[in-house]
PDB file of N, CA and C in Angstrom:
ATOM      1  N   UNK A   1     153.093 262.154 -56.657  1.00  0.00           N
ATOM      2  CA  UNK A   1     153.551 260.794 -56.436  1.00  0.00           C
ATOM      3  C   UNK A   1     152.977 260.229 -55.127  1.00  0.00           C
ATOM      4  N   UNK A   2     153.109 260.984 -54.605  1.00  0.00           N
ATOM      5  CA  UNK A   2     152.465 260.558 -52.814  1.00  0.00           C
ATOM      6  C   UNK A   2     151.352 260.562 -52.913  1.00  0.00           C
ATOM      7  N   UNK A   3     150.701 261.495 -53.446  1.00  0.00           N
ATOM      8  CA  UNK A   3     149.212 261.053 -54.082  1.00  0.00           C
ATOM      9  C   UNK A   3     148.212 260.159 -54.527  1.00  0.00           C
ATOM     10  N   UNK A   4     149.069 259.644 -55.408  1.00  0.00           N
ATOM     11  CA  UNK A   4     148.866 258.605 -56.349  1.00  0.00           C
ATOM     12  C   UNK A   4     149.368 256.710 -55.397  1.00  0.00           C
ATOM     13  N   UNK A   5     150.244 257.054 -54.320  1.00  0.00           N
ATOM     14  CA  UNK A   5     150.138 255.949 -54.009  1.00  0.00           C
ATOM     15  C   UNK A   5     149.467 256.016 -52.274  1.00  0.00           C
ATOM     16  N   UNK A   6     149.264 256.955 -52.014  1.00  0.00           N
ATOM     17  CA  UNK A   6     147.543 256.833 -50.821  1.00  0.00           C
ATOM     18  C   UNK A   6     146.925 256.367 -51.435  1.00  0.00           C
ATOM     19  N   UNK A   7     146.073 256.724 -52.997  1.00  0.00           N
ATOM     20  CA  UNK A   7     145.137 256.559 -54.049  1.00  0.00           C
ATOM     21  C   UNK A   7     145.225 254.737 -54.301  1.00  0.00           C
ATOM     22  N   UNK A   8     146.277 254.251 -53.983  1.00  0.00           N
ATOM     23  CA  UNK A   8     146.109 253.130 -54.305  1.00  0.00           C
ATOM     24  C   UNK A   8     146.574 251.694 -53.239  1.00  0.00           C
ATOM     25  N   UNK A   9     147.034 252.566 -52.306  1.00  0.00           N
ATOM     26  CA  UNK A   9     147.188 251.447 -51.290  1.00  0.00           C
ATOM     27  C   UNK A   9     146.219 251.993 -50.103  1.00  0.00           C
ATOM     28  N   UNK A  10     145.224 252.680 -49.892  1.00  0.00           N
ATOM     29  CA  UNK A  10     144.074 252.918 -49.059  1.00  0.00           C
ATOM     30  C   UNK A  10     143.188 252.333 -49.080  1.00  0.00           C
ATOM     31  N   UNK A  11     142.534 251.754 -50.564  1.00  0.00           N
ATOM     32  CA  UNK A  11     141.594 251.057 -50.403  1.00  0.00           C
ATOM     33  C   UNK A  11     142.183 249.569 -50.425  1.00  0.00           C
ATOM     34  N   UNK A  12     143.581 248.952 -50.561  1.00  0.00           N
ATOM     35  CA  UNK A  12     143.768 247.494 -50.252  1.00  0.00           C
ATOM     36  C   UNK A  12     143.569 247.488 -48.628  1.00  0.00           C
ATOM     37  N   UNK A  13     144.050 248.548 -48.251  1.00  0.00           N
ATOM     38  CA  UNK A  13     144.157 248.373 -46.807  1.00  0.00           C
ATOM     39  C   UNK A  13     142.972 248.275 -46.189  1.00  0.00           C
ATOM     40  N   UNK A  14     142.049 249.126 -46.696  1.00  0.00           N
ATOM     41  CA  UNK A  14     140.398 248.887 -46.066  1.00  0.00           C
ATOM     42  C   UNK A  14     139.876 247.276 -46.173  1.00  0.00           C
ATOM     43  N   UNK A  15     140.002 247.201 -47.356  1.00  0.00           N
ATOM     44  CA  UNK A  15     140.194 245.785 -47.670  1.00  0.00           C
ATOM     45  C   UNK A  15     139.972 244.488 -47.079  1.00  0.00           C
ATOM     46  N   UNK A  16     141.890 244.776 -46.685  1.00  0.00           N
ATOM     47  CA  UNK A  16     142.452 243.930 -46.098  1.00  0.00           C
ATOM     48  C   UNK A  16     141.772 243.901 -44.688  1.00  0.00           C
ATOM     49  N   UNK A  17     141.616 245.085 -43.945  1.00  0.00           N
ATOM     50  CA  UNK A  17     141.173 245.067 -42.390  1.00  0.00           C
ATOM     51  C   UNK A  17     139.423 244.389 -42.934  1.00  0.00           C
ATOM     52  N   UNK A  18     139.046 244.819 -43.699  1.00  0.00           N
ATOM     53  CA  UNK A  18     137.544 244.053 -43.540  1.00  0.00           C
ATOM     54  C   UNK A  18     137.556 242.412 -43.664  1.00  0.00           C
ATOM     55  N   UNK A  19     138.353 242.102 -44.571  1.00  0.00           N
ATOM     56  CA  UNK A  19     138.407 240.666 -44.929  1.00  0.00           C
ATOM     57  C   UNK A  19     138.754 239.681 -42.936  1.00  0.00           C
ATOM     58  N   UNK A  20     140.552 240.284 -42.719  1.00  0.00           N
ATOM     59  CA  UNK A  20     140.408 240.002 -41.137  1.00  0.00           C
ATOM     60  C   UNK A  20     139.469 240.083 -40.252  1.00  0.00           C
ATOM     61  N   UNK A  21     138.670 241.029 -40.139  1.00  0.00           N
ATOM     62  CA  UNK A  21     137.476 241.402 -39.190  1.00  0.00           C
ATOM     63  C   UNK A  21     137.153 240.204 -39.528  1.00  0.00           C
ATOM     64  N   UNK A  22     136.417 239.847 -40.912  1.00  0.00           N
ATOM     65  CA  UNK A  22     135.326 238.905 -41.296  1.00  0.00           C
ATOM     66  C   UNK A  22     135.928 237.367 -41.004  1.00  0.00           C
ATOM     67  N   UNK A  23     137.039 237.258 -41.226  1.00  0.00           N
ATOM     68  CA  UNK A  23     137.436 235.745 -40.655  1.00  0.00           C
ATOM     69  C   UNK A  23     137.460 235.663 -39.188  1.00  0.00           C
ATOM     70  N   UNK A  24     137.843 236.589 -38.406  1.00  0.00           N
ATOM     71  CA  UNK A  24     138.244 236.509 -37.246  1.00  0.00           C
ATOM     72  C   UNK A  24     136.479 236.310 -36.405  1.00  0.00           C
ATOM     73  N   UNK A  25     135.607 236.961 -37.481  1.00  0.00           N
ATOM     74  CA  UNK A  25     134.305 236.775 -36.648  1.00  0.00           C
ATOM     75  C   UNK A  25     133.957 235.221 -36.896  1.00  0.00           C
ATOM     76  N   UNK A  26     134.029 235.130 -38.192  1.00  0.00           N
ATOM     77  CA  UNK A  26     133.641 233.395 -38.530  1.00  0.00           C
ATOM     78  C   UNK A  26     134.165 232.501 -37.456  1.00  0.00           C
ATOM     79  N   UNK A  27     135.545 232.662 -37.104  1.00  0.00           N
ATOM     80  CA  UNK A  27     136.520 231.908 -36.410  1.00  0.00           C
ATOM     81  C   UNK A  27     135.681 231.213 -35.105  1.00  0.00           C
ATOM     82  N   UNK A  28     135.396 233.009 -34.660  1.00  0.00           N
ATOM     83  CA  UNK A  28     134.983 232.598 -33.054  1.00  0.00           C
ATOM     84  C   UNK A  28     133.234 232.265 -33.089  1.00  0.00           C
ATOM     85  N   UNK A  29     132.381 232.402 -34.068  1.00  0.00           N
ATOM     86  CA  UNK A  29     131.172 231.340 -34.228  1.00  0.00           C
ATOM     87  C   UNK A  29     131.108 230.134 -34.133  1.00  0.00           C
ATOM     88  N   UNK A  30     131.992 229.688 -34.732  1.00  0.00           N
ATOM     89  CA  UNK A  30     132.178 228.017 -34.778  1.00  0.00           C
ATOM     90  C   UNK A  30     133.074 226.994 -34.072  1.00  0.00           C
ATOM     91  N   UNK A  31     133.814 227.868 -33.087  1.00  0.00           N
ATOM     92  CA  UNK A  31     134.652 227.681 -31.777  1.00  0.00           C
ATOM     93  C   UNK A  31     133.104 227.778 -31.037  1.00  0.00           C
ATOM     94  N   UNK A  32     132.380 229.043 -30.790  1.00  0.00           N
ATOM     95  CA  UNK A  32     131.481 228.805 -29.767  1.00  0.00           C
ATOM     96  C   UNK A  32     130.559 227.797 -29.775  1.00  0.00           C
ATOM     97  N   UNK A  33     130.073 227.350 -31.433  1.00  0.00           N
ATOM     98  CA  UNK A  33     129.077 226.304 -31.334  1.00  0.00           C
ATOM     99  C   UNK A  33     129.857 224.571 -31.020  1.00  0.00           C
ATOM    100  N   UNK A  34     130.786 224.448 -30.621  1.00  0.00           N
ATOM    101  CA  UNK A  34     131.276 223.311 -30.330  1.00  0.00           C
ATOM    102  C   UNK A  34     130.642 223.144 -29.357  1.00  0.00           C
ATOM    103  N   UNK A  35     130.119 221.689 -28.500  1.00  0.00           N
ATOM    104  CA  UNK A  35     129.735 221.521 -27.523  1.00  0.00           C
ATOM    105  C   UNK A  35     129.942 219.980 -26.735  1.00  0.00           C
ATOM    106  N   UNK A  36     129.938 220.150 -25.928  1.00  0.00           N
ATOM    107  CA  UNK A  36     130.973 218.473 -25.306  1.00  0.00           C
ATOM    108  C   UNK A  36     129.361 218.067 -25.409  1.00  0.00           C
ATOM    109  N   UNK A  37     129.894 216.169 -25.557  1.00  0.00           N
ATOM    110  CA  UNK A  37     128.675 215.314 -25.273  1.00  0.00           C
ATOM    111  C   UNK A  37     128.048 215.455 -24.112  1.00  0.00           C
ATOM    112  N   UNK A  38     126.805 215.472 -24.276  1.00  0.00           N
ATOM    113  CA  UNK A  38     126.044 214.808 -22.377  1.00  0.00           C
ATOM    114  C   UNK A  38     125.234 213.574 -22.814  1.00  0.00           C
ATOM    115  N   UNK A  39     125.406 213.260 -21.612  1.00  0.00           N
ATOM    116  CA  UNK A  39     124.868 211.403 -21.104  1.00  0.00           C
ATOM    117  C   UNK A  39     123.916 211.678 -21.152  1.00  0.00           C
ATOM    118  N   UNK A  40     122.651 211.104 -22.061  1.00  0.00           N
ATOM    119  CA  UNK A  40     120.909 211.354 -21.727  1.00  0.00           C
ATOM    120  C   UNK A  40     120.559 210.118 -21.217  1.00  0.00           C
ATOM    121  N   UNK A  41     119.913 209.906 -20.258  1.00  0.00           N
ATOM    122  CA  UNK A  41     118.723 209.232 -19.743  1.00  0.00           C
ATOM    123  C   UNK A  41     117.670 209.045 -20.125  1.00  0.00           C
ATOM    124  N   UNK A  42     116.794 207.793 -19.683  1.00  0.00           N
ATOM    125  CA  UNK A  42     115.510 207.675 -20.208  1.00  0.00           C
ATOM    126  C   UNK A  42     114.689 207.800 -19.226  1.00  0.00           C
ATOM    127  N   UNK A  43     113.345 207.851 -19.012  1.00  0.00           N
ATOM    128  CA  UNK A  43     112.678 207.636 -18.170  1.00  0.00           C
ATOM    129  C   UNK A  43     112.372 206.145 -18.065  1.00  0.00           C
ATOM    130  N   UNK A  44     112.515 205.688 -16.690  1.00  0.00           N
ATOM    131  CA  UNK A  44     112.212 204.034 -16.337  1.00  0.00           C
ATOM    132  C   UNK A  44     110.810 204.051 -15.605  1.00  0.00           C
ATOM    133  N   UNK A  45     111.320 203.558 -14.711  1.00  0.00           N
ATOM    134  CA  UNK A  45     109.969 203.571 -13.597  1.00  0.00           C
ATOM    135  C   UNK A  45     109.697 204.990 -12.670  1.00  0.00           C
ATOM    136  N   UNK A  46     109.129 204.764 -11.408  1.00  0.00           N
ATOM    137  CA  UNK A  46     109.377 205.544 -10.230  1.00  0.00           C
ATOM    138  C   UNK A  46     110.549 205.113  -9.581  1.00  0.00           C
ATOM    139  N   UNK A  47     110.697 203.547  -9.497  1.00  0.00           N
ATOM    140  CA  UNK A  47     112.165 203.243  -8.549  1.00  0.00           C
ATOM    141  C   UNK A  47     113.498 203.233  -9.194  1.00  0.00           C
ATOM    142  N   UNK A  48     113.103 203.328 -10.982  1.00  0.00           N
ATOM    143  CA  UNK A  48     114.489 203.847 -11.435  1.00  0.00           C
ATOM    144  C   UNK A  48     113.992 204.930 -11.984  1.00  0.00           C
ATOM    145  N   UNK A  49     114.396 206.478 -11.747  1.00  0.00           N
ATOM    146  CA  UNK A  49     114.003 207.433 -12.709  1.00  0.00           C
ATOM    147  C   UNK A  49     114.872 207.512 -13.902  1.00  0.00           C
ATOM    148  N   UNK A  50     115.772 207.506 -13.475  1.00  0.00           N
ATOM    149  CA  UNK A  50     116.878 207.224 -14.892  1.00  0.00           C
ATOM    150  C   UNK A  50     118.137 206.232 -15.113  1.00  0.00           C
ATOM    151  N   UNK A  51     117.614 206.244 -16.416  1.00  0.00           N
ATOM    152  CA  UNK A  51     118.669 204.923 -17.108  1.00  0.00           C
ATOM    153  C   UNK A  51     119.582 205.266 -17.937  1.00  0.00           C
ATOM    154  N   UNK A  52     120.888 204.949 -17.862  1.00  0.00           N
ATOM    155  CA  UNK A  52     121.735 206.124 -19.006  1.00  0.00           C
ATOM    156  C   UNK A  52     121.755 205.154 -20.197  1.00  0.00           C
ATOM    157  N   UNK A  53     121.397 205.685 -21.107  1.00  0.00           N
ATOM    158  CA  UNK A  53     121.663 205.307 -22.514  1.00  0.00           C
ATOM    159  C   UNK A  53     122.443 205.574 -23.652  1.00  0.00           C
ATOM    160  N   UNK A  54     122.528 206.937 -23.584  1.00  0.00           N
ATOM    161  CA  UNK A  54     123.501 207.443 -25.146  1.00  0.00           C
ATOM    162  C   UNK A  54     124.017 208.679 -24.537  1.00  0.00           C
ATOM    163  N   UNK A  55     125.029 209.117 -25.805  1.00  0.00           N
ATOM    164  CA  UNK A  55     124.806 210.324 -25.849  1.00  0.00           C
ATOM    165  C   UNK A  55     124.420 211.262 -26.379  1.00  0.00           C
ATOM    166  N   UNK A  56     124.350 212.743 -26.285  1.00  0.00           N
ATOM    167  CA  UNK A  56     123.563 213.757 -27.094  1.00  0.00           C
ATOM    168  C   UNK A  56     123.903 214.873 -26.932  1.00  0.00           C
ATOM    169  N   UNK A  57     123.547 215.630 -26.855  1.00  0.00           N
ATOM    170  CA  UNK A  57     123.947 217.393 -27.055  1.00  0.00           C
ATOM    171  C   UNK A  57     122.868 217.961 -25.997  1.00  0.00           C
ATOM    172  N   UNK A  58     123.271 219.508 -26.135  1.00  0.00           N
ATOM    173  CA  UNK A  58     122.345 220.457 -25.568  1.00  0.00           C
ATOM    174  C   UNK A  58     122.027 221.115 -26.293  1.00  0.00           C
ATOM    175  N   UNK A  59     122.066 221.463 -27.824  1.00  0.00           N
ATOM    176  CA  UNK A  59     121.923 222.142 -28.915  1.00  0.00           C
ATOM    177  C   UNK A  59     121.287 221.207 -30.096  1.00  0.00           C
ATOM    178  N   UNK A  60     120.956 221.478 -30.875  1.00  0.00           N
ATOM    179  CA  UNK A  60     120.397 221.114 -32.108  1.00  0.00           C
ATOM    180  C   UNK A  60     118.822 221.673 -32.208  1.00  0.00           C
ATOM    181  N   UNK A  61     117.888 220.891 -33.195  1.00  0.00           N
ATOM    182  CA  UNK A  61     116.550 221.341 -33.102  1.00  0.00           C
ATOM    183  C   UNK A  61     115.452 219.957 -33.326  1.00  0.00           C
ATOM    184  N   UNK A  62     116.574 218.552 -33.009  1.00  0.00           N
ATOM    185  CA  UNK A  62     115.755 217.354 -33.383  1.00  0.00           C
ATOM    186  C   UNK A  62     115.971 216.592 -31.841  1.00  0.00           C
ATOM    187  N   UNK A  63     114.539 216.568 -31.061  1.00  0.00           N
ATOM    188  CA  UNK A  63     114.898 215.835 -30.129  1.00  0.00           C
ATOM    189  C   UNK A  63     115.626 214.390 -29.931  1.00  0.00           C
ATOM    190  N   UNK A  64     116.730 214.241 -29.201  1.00  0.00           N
ATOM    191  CA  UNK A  64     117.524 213.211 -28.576  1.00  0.00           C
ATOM    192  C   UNK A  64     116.566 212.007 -28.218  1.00  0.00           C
ATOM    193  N   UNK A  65     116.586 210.950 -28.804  1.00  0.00           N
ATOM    194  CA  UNK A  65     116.139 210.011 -28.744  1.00  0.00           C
ATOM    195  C   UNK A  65     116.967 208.481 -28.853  1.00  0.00           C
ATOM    196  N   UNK A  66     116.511 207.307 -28.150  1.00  0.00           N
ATOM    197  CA  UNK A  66     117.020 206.220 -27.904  1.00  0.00           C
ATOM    198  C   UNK A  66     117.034 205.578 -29.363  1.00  0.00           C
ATOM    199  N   UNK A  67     118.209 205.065 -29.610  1.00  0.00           N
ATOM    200  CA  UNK A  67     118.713 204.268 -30.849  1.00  0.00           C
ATOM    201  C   UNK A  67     117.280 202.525 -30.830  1.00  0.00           C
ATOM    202  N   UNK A  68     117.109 202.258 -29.792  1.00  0.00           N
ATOM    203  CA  UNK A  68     117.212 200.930 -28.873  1.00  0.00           C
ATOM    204  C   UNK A  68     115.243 201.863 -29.391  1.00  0.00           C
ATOM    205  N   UNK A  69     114.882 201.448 -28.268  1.00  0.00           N
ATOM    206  CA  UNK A  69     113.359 202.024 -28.675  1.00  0.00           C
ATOM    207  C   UNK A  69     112.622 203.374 -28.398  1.00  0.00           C
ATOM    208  N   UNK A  70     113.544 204.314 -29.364  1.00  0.00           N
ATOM    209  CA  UNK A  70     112.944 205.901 -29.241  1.00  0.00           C
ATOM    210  C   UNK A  70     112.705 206.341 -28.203  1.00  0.00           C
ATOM    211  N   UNK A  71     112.903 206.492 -26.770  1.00  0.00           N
ATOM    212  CA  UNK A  71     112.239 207.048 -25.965  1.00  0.00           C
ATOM    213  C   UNK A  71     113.074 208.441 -25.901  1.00  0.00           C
ATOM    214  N   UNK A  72     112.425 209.456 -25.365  1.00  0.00           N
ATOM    215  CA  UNK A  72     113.168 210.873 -25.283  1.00  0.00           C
ATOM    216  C   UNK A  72     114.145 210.769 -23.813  1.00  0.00           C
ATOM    217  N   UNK A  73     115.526 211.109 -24.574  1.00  0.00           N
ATOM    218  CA  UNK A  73     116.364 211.211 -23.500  1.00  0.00           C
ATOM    219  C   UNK A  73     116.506 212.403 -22.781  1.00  0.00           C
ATOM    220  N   UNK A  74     117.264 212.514 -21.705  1.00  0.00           N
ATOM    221  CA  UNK A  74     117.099 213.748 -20.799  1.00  0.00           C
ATOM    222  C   UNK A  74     118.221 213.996 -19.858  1.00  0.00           C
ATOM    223  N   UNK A  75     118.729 214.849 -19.826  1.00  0.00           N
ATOM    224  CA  UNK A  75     120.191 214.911 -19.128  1.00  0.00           C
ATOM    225  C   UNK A  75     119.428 215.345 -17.116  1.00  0.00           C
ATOM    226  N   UNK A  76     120.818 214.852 -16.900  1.00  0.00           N
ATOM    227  CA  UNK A  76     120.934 214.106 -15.184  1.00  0.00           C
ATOM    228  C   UNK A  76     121.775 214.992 -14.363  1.00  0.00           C
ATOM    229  N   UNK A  77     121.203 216.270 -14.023  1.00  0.00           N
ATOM    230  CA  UNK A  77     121.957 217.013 -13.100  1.00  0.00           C
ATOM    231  C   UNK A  77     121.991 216.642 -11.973  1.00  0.00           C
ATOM    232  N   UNK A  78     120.995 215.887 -11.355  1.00  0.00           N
ATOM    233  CA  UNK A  78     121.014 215.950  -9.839  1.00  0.00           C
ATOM    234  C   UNK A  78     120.684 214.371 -10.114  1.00  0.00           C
ATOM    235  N   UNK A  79     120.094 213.782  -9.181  1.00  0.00           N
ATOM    236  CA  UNK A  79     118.829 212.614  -8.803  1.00  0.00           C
ATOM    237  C   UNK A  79     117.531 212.067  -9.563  1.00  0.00           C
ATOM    238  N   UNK A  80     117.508 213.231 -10.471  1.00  0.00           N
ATOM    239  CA  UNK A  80     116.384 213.146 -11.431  1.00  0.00           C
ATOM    240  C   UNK A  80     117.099 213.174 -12.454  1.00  0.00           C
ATOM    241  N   UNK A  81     115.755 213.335 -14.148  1.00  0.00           N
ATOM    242  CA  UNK A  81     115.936 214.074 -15.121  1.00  0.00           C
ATOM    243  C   UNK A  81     115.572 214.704 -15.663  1.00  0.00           C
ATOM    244  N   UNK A  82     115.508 216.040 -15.473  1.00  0.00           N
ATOM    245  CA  UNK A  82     114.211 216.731 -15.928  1.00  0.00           C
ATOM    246  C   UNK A  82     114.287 217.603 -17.167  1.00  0.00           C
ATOM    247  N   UNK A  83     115.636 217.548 -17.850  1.00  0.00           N
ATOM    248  CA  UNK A  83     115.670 218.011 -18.977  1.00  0.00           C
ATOM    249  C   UNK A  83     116.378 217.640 -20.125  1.00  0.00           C
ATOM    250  N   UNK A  84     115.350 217.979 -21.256  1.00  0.00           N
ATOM    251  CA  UNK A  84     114.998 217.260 -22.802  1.00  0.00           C
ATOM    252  C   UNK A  84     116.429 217.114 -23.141  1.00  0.00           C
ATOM    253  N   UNK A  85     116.591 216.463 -24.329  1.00  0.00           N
ATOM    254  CA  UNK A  85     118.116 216.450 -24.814  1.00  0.00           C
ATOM    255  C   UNK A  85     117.776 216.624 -25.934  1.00  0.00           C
ATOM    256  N   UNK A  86     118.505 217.444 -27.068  1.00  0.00           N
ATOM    257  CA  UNK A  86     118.234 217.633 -28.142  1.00  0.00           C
ATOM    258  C   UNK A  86     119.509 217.087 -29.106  1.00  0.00           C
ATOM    259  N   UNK A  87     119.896 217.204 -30.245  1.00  0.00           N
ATOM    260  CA  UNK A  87     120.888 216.686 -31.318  1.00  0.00           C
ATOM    261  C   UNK A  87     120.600 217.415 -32.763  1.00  0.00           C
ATOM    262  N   UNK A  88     121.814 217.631 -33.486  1.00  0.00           N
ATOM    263  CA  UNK A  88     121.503 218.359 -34.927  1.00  0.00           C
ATOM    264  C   UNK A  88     121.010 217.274 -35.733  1.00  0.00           C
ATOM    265  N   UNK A  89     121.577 215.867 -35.683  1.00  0.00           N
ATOM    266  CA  UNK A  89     120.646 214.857 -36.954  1.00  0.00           C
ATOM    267  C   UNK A  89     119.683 214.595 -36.128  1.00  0.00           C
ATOM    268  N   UNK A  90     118.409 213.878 -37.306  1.00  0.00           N
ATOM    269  CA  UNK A  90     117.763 212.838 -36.481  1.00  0.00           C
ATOM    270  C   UNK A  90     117.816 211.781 -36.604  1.00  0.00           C
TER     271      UNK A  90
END
């Protein structure tokens, strides 16, 4: 009798712990790919280096570009802008 029910509640239980593992990994993938907006800039002149225009991401694989006339935007850590902005649509 004890036999027969190891025999049959061992493998729900394997189961069960694989199925949890597997959500609990999904869970925290798509928590990590969340990402707050950043302000991209355009390039202006020399006496304005940057102009804020939209916003955009730091992730995707389609460069961040101006709605207004395409120019590539670029996020504003300091005084300058020296880096690209990217977005998942285009």
């Amino acid at each position: 009798m004890k036999s027969k029910f190891l025999n049959l509640v061992m493998p729900i239980a394997v189961i069960a712990v694989g199925l949890v593992g597997a959500l609990s990994t999904n869970a925290m993938e798509k928590k990590s790919s969340k990402v707050a907006p950043i302000m991209g800039y355009k390039h202006v002149s020399a006496a304005i280096p940057c102009e804020k225009v939209q916003t955009c991401s730091n992730n995707g694989i389609f460069v961040c570009t101006s709605d207004i006339d395409g120019a590539n935007l670029y996020a504003k850590p300091g005084a300058t802008c020296p880096n690209l902005l990217y977005r998942d649509t285009q």
